[in-house]
C-alpha atoms as a PDB file:
ATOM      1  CA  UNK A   1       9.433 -19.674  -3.610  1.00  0.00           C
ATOM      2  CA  UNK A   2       7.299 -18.008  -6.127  1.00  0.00           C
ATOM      3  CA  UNK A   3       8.649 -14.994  -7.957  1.00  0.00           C
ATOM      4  CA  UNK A   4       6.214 -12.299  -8.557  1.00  0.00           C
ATOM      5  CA  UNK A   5       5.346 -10.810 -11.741  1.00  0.00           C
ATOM      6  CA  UNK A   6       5.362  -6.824 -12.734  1.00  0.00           C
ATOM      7  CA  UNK A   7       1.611  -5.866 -12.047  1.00  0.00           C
ATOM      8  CA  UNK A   8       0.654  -9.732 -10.446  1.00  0.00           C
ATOM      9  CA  UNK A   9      -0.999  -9.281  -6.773  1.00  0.00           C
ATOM     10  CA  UNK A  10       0.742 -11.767  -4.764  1.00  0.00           C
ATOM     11  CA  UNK A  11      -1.915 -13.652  -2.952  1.00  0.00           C
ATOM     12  CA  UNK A  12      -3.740 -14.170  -6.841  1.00  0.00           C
ATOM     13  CA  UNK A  13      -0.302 -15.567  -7.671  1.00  0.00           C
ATOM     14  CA  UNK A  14      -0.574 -18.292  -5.408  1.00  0.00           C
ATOM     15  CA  UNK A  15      -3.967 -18.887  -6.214  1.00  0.00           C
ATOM     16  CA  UNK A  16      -2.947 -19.479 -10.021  1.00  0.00           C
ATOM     17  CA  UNK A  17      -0.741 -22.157  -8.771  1.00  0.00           C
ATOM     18  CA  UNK A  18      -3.518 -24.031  -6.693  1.00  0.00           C
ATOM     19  CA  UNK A  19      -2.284 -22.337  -2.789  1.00  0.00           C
ATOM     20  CA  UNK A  20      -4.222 -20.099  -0.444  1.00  0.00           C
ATOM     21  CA  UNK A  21      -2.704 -17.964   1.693  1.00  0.00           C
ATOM     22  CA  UNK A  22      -3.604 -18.854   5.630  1.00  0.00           C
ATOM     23  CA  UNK A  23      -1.695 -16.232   7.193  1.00  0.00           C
ATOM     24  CA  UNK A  24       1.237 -13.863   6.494  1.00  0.00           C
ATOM     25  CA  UNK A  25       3.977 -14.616   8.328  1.00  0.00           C
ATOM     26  CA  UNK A  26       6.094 -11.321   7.945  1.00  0.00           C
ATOM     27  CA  UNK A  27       8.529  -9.156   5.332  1.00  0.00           C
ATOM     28  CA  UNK A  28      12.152  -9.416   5.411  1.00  0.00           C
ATOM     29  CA  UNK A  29      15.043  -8.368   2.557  1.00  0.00           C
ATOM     30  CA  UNK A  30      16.511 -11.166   0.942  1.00  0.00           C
ATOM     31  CA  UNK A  31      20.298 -12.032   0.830  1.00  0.00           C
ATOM     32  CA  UNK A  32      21.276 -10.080  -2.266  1.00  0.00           C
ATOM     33  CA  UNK A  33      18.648  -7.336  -1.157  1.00  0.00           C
ATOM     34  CA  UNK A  34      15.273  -8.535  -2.738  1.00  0.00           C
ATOM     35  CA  UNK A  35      11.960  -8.832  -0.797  1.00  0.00           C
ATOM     36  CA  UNK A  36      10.907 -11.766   0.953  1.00  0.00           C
ATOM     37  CA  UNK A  37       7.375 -12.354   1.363  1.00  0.00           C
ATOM     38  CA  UNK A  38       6.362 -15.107   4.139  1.00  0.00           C
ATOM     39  CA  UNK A  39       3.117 -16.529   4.247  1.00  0.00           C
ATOM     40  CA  UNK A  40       1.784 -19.882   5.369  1.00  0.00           C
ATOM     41  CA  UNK A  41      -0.741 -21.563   2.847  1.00  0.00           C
ATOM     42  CA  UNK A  42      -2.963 -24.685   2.412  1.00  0.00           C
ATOM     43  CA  UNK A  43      -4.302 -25.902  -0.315  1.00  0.00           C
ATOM     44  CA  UNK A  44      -6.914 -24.142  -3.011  1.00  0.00           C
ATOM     45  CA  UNK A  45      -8.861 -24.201  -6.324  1.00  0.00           C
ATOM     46  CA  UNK A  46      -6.634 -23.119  -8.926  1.00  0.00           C
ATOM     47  CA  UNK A  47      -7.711 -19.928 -11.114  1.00  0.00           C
ATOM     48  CA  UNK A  48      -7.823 -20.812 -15.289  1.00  0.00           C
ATOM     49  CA  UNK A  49      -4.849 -19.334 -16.489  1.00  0.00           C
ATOM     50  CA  UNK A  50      -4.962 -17.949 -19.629  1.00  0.00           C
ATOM     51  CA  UNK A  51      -3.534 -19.463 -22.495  1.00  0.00           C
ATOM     52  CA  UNK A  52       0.468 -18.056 -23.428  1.00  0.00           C
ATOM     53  CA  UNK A  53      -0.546 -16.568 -26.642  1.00  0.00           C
ATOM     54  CA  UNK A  54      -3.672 -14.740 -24.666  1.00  0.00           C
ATOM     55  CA  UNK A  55      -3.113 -10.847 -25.263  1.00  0.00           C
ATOM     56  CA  UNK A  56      -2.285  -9.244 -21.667  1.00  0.00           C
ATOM     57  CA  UNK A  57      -5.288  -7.792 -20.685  1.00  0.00           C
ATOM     58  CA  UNK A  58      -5.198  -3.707 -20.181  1.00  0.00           C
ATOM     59  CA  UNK A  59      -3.717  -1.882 -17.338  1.00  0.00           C
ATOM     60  CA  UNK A  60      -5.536   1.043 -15.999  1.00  0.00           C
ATOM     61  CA  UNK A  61      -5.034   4.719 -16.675  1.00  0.00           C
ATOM     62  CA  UNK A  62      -4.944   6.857 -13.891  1.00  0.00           C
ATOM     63  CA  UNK A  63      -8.097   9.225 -14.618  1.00  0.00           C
ATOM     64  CA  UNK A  64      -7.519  12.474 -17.491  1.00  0.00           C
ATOM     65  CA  UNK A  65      -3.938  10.949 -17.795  1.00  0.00           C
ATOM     66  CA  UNK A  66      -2.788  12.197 -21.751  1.00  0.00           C
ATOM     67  CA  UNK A  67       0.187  10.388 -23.604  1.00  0.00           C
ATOM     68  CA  UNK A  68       2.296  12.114 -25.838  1.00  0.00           C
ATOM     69  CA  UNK A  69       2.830  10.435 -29.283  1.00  0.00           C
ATOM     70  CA  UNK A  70       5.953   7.730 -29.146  1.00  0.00           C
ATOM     71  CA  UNK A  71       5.826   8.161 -25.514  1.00  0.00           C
ATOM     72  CA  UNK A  72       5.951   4.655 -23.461  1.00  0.00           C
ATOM     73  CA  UNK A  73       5.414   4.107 -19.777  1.00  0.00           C
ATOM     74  CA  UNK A  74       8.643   3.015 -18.386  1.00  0.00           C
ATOM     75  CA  UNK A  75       7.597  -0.087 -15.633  1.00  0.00           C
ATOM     76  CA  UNK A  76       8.128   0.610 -11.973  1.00  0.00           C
ATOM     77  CA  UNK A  77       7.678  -1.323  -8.768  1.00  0.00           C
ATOM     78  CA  UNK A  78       7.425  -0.119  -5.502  1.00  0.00           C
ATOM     79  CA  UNK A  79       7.070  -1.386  -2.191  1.00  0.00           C
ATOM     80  CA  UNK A  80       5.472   0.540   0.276  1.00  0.00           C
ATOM     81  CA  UNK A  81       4.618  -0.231   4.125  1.00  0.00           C
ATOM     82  CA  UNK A  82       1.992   1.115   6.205  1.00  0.00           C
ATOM     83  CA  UNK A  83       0.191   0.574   9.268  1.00  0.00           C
ATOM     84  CA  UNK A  84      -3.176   0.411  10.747  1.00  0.00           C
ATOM     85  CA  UNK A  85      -2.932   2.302  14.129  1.00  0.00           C
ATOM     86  CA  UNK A  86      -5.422   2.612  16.289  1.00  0.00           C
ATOM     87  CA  UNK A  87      -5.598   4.048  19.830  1.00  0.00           C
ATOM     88  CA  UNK A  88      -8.543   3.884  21.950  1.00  0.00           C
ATOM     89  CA  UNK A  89     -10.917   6.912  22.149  1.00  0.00           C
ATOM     90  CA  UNK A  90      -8.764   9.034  19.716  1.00  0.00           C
ATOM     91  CA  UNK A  91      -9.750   6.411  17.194  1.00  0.00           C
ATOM     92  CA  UNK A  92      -7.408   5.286  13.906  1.00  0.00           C
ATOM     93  CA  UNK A  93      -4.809   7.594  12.393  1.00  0.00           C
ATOM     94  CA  UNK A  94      -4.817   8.639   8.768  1.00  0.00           C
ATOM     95  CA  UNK A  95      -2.852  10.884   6.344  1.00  0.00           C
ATOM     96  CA  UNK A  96      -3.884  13.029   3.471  1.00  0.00           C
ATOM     97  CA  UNK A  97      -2.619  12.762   0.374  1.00  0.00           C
ATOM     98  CA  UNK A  98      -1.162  16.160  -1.225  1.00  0.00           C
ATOM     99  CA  UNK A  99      -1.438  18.347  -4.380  1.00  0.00           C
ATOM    100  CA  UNK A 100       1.809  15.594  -5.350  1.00  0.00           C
ATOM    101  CA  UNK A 101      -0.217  12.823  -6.104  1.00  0.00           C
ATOM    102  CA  UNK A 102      -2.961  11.746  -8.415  1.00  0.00           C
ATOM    103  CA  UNK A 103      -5.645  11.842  -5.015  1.00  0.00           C
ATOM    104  CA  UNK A 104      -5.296  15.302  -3.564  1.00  0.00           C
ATOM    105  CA  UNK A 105      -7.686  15.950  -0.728  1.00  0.00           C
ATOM    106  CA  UNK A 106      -8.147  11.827  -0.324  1.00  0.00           C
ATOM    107  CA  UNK A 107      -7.291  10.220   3.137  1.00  0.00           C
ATOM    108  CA  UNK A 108      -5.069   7.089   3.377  1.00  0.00           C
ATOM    109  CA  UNK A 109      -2.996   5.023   6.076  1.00  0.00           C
ATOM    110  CA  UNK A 110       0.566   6.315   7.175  1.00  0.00           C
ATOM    111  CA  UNK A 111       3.205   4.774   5.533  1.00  0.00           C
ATOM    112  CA  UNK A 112       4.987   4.863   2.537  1.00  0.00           C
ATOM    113  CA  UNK A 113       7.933   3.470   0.304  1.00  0.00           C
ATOM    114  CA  UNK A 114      10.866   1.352   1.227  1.00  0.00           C
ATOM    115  CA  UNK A 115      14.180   2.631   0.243  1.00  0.00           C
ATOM    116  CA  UNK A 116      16.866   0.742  -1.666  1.00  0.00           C
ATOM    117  CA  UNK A 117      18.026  -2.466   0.624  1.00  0.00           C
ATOM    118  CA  UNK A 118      15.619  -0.892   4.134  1.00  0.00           C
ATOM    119  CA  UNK A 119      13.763  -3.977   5.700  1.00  0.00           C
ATOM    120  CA  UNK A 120      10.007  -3.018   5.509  1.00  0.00           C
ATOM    121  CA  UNK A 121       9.273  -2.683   9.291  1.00  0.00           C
ATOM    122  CA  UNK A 122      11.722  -0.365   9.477  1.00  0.00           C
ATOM    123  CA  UNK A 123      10.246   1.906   6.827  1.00  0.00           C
ATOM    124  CA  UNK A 124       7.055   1.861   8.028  1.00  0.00           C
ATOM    125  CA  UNK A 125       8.266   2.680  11.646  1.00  0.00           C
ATOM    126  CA  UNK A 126      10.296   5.921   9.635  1.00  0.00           C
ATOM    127  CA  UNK A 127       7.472   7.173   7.347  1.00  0.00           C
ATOM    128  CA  UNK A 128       4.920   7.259  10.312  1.00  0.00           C
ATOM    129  CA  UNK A 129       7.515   9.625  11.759  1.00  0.00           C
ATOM    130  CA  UNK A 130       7.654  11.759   8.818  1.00  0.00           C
ATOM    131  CA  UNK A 131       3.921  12.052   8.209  1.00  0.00           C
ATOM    132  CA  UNK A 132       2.696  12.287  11.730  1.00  0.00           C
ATOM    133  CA  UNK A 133       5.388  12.866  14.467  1.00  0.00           C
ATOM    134  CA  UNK A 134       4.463   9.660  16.074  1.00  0.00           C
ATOM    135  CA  UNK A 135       7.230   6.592  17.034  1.00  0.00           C
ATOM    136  CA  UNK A 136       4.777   3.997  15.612  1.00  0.00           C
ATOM    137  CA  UNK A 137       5.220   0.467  17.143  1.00  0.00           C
ATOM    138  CA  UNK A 138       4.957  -2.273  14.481  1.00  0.00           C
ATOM    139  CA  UNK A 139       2.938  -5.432  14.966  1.00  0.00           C
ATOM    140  CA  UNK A 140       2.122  -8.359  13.065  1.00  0.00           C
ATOM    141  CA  UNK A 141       1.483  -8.546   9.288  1.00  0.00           C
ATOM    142  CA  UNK A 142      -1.924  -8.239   8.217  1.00  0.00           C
ATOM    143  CA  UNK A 143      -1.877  -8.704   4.700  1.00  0.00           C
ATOM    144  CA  UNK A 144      -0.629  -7.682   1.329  1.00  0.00           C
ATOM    145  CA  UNK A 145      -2.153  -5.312  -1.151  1.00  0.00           C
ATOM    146  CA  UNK A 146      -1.251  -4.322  -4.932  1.00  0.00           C
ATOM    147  CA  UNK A 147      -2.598  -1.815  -7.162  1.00  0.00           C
ATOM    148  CA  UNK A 148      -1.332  -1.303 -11.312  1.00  0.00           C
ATOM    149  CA  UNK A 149      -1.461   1.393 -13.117  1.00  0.00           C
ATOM    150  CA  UNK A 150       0.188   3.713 -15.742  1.00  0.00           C
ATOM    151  CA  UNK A 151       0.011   6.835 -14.874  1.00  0.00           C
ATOM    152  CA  UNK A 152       2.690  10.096 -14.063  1.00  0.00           C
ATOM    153  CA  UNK A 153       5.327  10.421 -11.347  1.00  0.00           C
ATOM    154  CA  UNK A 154       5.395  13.467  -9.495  1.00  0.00           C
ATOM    155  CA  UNK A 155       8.248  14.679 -11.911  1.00  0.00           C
ATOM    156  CA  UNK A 156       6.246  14.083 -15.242  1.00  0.00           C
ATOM    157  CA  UNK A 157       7.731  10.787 -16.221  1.00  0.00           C
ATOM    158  CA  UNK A 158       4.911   8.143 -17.383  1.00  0.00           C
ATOM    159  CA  UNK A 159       5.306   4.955 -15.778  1.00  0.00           C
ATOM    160  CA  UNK A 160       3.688   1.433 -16.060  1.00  0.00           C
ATOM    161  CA  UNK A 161       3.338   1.346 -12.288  1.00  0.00           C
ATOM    162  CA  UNK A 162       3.323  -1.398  -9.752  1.00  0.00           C
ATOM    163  CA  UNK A 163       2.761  -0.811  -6.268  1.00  0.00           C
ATOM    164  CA  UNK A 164       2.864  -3.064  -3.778  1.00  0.00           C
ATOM    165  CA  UNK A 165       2.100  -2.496  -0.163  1.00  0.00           C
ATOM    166  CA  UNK A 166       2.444  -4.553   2.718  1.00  0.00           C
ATOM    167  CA  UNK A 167      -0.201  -3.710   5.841  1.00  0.00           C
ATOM    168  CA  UNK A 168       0.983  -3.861   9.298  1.00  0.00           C
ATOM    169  CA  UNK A 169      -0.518  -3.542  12.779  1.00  0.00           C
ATOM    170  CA  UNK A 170       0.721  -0.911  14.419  1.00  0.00           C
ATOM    171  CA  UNK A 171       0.670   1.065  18.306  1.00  0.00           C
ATOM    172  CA  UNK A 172       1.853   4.308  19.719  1.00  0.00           C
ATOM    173  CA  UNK A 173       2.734   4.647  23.180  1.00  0.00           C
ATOM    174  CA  UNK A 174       1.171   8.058  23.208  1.00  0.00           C
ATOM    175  CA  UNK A 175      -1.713   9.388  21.048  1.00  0.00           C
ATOM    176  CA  UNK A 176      -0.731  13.162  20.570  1.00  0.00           C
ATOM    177  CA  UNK A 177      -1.527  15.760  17.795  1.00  0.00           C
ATOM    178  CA  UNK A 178      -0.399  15.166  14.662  1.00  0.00           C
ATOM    179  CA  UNK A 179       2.758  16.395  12.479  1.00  0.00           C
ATOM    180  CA  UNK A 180       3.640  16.348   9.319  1.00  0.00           C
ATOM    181  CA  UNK A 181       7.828  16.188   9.462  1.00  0.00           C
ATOM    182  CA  UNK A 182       8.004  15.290   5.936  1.00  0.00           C
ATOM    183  CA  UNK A 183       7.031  18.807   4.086  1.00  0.00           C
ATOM    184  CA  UNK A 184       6.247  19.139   0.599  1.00  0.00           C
ATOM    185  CA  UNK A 185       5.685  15.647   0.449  1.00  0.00           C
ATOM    186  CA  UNK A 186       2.665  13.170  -0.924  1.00  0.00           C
ATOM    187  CA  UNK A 187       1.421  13.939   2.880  1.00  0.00           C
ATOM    188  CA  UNK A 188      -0.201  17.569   3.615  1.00  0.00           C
ATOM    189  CA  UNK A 189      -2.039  16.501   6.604  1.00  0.00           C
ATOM    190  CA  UNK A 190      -2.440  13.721   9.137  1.00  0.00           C
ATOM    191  CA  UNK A 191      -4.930  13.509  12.250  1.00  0.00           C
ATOM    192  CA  UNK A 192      -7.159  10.740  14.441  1.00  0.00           C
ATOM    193  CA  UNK A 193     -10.056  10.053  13.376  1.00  0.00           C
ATOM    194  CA  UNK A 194     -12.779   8.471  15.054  1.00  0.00           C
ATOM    195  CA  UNK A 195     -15.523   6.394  13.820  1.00  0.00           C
ATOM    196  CA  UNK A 196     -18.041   8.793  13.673  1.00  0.00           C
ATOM    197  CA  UNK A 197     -15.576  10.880  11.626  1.00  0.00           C
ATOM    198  CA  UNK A 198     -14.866   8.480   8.932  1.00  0.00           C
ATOM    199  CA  UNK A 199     -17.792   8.844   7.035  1.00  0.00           C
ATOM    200  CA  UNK A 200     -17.244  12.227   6.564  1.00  0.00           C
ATOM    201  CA  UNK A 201     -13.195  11.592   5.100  1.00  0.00           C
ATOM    202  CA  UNK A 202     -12.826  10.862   1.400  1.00  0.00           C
ATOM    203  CA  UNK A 203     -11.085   7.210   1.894  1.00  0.00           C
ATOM    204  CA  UNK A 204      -8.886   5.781  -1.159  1.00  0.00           C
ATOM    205  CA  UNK A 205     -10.094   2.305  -2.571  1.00  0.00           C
ATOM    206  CA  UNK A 206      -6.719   1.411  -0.916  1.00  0.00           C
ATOM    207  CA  UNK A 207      -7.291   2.209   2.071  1.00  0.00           C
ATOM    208  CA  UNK A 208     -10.455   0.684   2.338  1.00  0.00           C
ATOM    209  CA  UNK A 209      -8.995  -2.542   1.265  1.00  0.00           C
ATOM    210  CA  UNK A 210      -6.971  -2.103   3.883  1.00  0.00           C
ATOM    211  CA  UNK A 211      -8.572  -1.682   6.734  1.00  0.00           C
ATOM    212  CA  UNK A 212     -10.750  -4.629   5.756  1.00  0.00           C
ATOM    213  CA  UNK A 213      -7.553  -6.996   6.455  1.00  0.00           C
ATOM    214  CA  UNK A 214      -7.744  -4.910  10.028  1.00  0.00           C
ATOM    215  CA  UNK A 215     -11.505  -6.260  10.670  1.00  0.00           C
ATOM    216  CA  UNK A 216     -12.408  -2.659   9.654  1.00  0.00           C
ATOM    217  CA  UNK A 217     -15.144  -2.140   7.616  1.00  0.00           C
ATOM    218  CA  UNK A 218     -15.128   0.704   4.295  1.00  0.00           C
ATOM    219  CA  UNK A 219     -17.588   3.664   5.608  1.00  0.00           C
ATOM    220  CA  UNK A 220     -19.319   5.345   2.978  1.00  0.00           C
ATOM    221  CA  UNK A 221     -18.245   9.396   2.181  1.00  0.00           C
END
């Protein structure tokens, strides 16, 4: 059991302790309600840790962000769930971020954050819903990605933010046109996308990282 730091990745966690990760094994709440990440490891070369007394080093600014003077970011972590889902000929479904978040316009995977005490499949299976109309089936664990930030919630408060998001396979029985259920949301638009079609979508770094842990390669926009 290794407990994860505000703004740590997990898998460089284990790596600063000498363990690779070999496979993720799943995500399940814990008995008073925290998250559970599984994973099976092996052995690895340790990263140099830092001295105690080393200054933290910076966290990122989200781009044109302004602080107020005396104003502090207030840390935050979130865990999100989303899945890569893919369906033959009408090709790998994505969701656009809106005007609510700091990438308007980009295109990401559906999926989104886990509410107080709701196992992780079971959010993902419930935010596909809301940002595309489809009953997403969820598969195996594919990986584990973080990002850390301060930046501005939707409602203006700054916040040292950590997100965490866990990346799942996922299927639909039936490949239809999209719907967004979840208006005035961080979605304004979902749809399939083919291959051809992704070099023409603005993808976040996220979502590139991503779909690498589905054996998809980034396409350039």
């Amino acid at each position: 059991m290794v407990p994860l730091r505000h703004g740590a990745d997990p898998t460089t966690e284990l790596t600063r302790i000498g363990l690779r990760v070999t496979a993720w094994a799943g995500a399940r709440r814990g008995p008073t309600g925290e998250l559970w990440l599984d994973c099976e490891v092996g052995p690895g070369p340790p990263q140099q840790v830092p001295p105690a007394s080393s200054p933290p080093p910076p966290v990122p600014h989200a781009e044109g962000l302004v602080i107020g003077p005396g104003e502090s970011a207030v840390p935050v972590q979130r865990v999100s769930a989303v899945a890569v889902v893919r369906a033959g000929a009408r090709g790998l479904l994505l969701t656009r971020y809106s005007r609510r978040t700091r990438r308007p316009g980009w295109w990401g995977l559906p999926g989104g954050g886990c509410e107080t005490g709701e196992e992780p499949v079971a959010a993902a299976v419930r935010e596909c819903w809301e940002e595309t109309g489809h009953r997403v089936e969820i598969g195996r664990l594919l990986g584990v990605t973080s990002d850390h930030f301060v930046g501005r919630a939707p409602h203006g408060r700054l916040e040292d933010f950590h997100a965490i998001q866990l990346v799942y396979a996922g299927r639909v029985a039936e490949a239809v046109q999209p719907v967004v259920h979840d208006l005035d949301g961080s979605t304004d638009d979902a749809a399939w996308v083919s291959p051809a079609e992704l070099a023409s979508l603005t993808l976040t770094p996220m979502a590139r990282r991503q779909l690498r842990l589905a054996g998809i390669e980034p396409f350039v926009s």
